[in-house]
Each structure stands twice: as C-alpha cells, then as structure tokens.
N, C-alpha and C. Protein backbone atom coordinates (compact mmCIF):
# COMPACT_ATOMS: atom_id res chain seq x y z
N UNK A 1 3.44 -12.73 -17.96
CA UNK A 1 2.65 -11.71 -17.27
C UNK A 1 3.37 -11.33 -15.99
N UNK A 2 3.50 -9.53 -16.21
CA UNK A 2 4.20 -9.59 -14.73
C UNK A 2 3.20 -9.65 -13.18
N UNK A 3 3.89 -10.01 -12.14
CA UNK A 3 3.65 -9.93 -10.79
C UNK A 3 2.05 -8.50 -10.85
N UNK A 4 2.59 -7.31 -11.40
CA UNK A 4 1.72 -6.64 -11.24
C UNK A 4 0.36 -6.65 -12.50
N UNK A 5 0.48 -7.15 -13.29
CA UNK A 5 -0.37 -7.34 -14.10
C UNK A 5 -1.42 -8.15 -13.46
N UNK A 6 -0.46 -9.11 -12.97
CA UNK A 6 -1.49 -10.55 -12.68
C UNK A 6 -2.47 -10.21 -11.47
N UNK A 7 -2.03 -8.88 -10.73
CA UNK A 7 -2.96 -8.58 -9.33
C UNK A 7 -3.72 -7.98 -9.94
N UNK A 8 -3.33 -6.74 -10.59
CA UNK A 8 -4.20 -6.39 -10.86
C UNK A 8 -5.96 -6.95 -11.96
N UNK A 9 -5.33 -7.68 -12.40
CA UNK A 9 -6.22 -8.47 -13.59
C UNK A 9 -7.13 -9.33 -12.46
N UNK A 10 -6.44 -9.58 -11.64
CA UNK A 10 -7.62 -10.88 -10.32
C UNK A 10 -8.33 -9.34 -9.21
N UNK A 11 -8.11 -8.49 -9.61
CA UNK A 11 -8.78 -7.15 -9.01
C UNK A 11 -9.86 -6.92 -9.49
N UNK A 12 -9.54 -6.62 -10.71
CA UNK A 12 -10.73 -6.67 -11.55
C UNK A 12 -11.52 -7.60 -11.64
N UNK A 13 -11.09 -9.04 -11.57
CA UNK A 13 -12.01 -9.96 -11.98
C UNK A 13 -12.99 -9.92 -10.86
N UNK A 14 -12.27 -10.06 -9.49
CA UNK A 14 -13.54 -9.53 -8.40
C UNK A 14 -14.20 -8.62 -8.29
N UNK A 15 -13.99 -7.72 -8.80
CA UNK A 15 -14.63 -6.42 -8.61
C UNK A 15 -15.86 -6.29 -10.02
N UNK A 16 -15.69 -7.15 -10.91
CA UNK A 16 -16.76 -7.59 -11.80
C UNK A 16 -17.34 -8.45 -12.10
N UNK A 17 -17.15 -9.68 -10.88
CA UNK A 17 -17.77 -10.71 -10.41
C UNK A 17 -19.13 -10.16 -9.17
N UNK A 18 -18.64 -9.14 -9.00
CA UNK A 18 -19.51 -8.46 -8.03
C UNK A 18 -20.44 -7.36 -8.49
N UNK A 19 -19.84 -6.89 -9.83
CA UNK A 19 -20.91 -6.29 -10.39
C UNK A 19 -20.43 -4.70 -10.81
N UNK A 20 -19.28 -4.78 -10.47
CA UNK A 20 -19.12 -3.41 -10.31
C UNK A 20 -18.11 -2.91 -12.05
N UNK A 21 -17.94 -2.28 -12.44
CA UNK A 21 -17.34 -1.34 -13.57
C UNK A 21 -16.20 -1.66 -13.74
N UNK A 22 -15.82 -2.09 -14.29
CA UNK A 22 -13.96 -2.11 -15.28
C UNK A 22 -13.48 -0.66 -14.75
N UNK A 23 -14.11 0.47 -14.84
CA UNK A 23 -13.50 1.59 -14.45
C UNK A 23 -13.01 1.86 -13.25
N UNK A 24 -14.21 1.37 -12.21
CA UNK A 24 -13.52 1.68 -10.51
C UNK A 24 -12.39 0.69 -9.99
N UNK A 25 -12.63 -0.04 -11.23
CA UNK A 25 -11.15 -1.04 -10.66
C UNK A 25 -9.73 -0.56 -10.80
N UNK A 26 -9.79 -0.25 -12.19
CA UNK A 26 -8.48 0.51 -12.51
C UNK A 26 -8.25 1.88 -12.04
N UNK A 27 -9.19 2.66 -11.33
CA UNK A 27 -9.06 3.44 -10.36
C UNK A 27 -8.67 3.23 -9.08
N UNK A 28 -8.96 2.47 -8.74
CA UNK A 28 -8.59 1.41 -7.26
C UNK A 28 -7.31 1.02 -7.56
N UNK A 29 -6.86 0.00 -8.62
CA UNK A 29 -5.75 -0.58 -8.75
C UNK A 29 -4.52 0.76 -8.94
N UNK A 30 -4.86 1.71 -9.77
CA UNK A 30 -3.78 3.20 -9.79
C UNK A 30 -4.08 3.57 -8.80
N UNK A 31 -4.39 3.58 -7.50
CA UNK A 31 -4.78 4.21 -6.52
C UNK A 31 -3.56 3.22 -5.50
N UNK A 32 -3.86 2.33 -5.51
CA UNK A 32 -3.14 1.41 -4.56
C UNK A 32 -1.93 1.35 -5.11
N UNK A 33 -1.55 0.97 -5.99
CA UNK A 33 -0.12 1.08 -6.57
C UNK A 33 0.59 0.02 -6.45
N UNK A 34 0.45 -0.77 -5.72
CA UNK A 34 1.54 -2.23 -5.78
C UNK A 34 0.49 -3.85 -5.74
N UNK A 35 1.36 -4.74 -6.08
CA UNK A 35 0.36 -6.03 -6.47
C UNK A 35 0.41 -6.31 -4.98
N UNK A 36 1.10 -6.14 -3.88
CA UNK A 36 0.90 -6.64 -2.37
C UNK A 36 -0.67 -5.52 -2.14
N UNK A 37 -0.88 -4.57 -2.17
CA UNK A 37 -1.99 -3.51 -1.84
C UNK A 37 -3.27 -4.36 -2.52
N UNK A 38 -2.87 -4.60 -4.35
CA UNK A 38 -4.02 -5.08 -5.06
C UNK A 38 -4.60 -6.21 -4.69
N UNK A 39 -3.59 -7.26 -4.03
CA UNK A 39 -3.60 -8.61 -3.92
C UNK A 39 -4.64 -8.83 -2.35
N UNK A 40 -4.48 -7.39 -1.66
CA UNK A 40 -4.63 -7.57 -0.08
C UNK A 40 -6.89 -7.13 -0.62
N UNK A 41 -6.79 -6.52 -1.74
CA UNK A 41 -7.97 -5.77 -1.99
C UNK A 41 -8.83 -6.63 -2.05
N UNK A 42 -8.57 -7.42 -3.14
CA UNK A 42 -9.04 -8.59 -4.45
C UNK A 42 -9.57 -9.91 -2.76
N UNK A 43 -8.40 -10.02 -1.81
CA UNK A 43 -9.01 -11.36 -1.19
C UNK A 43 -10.38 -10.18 -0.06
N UNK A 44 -10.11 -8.93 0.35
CA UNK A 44 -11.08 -8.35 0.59
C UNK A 44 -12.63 -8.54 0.33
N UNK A 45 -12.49 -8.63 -1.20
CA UNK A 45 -13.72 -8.01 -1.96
C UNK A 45 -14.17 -9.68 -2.56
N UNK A 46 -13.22 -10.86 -2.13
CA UNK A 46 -13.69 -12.12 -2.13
C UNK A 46 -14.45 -13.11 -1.28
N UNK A 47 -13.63 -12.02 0.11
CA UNK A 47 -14.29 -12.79 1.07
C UNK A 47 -15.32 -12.14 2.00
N UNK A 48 -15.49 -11.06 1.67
CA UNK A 48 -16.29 -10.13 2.22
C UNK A 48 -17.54 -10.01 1.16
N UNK A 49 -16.88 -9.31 0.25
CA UNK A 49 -18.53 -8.85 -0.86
C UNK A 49 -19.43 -7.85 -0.69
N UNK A 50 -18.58 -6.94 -0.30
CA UNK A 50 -19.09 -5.65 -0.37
C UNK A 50 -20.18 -5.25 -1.35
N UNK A 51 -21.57 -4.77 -0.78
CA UNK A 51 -22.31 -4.54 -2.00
C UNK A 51 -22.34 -3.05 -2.31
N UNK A 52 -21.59 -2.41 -1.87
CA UNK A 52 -22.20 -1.04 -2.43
C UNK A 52 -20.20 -0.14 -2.77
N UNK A 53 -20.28 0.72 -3.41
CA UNK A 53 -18.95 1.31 -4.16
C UNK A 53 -18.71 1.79 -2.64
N UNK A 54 -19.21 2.47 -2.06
CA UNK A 54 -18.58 2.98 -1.02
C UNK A 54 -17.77 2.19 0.09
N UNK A 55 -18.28 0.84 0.38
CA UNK A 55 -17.17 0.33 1.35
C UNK A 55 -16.17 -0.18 0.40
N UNK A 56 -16.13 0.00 -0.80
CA UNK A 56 -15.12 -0.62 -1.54
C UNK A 56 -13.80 0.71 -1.28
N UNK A 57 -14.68 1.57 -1.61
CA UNK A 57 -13.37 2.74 -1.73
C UNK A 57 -13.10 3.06 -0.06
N UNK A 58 -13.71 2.55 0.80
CA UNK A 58 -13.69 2.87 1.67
C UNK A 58 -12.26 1.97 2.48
N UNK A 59 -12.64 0.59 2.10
CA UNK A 59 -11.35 -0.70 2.11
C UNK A 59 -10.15 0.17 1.25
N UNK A 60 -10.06 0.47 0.17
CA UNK A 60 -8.91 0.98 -0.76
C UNK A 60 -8.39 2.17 0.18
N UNK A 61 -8.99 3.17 0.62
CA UNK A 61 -8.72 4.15 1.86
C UNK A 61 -7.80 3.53 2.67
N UNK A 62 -8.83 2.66 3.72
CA UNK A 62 -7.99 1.76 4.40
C UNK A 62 -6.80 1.03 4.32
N UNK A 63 -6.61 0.07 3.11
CA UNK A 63 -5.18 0.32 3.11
C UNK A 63 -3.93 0.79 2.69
N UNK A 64 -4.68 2.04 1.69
CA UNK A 64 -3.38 2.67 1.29
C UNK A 64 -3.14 3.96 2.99
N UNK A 65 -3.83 4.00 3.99
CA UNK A 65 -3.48 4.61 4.68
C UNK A 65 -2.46 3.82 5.70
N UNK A 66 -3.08 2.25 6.02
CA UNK A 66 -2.14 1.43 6.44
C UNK A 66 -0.37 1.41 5.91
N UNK A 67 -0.34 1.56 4.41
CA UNK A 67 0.47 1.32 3.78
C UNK A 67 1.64 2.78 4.04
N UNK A 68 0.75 4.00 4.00
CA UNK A 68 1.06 5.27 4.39
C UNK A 68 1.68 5.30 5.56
N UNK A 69 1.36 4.33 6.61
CA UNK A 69 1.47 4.83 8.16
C UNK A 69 2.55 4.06 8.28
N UNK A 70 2.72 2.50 7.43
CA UNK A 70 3.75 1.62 7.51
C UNK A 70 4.96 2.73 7.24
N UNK A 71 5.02 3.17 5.86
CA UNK A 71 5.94 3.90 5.32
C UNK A 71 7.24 4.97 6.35
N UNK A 72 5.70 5.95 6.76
CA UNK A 72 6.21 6.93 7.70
C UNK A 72 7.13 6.02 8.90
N UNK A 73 6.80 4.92 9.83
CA UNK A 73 7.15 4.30 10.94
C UNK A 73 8.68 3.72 10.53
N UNK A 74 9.19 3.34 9.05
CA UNK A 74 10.02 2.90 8.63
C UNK A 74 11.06 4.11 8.05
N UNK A 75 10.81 5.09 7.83
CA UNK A 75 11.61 6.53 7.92
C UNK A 75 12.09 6.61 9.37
N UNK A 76 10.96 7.03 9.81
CA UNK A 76 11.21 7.23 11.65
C UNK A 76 12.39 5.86 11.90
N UNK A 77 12.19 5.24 12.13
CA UNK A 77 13.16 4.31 12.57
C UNK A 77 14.37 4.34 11.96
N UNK A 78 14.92 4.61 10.35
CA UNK A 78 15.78 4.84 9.77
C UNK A 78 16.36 6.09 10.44
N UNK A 79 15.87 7.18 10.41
CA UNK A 79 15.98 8.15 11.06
C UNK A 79 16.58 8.13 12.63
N UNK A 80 15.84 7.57 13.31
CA UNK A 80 16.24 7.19 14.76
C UNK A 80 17.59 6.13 14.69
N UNK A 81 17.67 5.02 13.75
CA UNK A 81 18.56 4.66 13.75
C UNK A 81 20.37 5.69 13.98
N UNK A 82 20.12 6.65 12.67
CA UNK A 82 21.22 6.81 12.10
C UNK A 82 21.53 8.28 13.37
N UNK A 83 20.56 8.52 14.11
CA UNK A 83 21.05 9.39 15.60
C UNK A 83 21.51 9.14 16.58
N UNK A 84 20.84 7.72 16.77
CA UNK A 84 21.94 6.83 17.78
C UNK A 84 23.18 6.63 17.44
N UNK A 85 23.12 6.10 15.75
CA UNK A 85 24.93 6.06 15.78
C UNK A 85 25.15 7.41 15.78
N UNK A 86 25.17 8.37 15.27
CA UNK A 86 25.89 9.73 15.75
C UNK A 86 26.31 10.10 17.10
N UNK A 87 24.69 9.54 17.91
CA UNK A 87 25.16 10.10 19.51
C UNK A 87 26.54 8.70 20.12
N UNK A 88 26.04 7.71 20.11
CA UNK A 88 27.78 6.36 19.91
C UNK A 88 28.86 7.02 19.12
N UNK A 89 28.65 7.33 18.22
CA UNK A 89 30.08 7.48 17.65
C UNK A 89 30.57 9.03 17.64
N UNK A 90 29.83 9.85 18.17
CA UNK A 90 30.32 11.28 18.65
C UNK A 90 29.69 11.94 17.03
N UNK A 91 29.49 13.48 16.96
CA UNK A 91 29.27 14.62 16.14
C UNK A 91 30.70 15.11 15.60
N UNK A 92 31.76 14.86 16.09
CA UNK A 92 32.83 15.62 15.76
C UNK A 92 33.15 14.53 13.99
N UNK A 93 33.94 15.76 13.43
CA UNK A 93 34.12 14.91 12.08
C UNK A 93 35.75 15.35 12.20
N UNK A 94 36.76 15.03 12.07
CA UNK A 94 37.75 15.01 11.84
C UNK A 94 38.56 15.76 11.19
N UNK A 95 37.97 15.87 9.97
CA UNK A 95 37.85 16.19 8.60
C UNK A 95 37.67 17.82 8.84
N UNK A 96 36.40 18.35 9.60
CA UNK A 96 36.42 19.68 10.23
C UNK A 96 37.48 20.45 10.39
N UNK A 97 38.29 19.87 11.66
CA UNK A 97 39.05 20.79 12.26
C UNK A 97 40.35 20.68 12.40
C-alpha cells in the first residue's frame, strides 16, 4: 500500500468514525492532494471531532491555504535568491557582446 493510499484510507476511517459519508472524504482527500495534507486532516478530525460538515471543510480550507501560502513564500525566496546572485555576479553576459 502506497504512502498515499494509506492517508488517505485513515481519512476516511475518521471521517466515518464520526459519522460522516465515504463521499466527503474522498472529496476532502482530492481536495488536499498529498498524504502530509491528509495525514495533518485525519489527526484534526481525531483529536478535535468536529460535529458538523462545515468545520470539517472549513479545517480542509485551512490547510490547503496554509499549504498555498507555504508554496508561494518558497517561489518568492527562489526567486529572491537567484537576483541576488545576478546583482553579485553582475547582468552582463559575455556571450552578448
């Protein structure tokens, strides 16, 4: 069983230990997209126990926006990286002129 099978399958199992539909899970789980997102959901909805669909989708919001904001901050920095070396190692290319 892979890594992502196995999150997702302990996603579900909480999420129908609690009462809720085989369906909003696998909506949740394609929604989140990775077994670190599913895995972060599942101890959510274990140790919390959300009773109603809405703070559930409301948590799934939450961290695929976390996950979103991580993303963007790790561009930016790649980005910022590779301008500093340009401005250190000069704009001129050699090769140019």
């Amino acid at each position: 069983m892979t890594e992502w099978s196995w999150s997702k399958d302990n996603l579900l199992s909480e999420l129908k230990n609690l009462g809720f539909p085989e369906e909003l899970g696998n909506e949740i789980a394609k929604n989140l997209g990775s077994p670190k997102a599913m895995d972060r959901m599942a101890a959510y909805l274990r140790y919390v126990k959300p009773r109603s669909v809405e703070l559930v989708v409301d948590e799934m919001l939450a961290i695929r926006s976390e996950i979103e904001n991580w993303h963007r901050k790790k561009e930016s920095q790649e980005a910022n990286e590779k301008y500093n070396e340009m401005l250190y190692n000069g704009f001129d290319d050699e090769d140019d002129v």
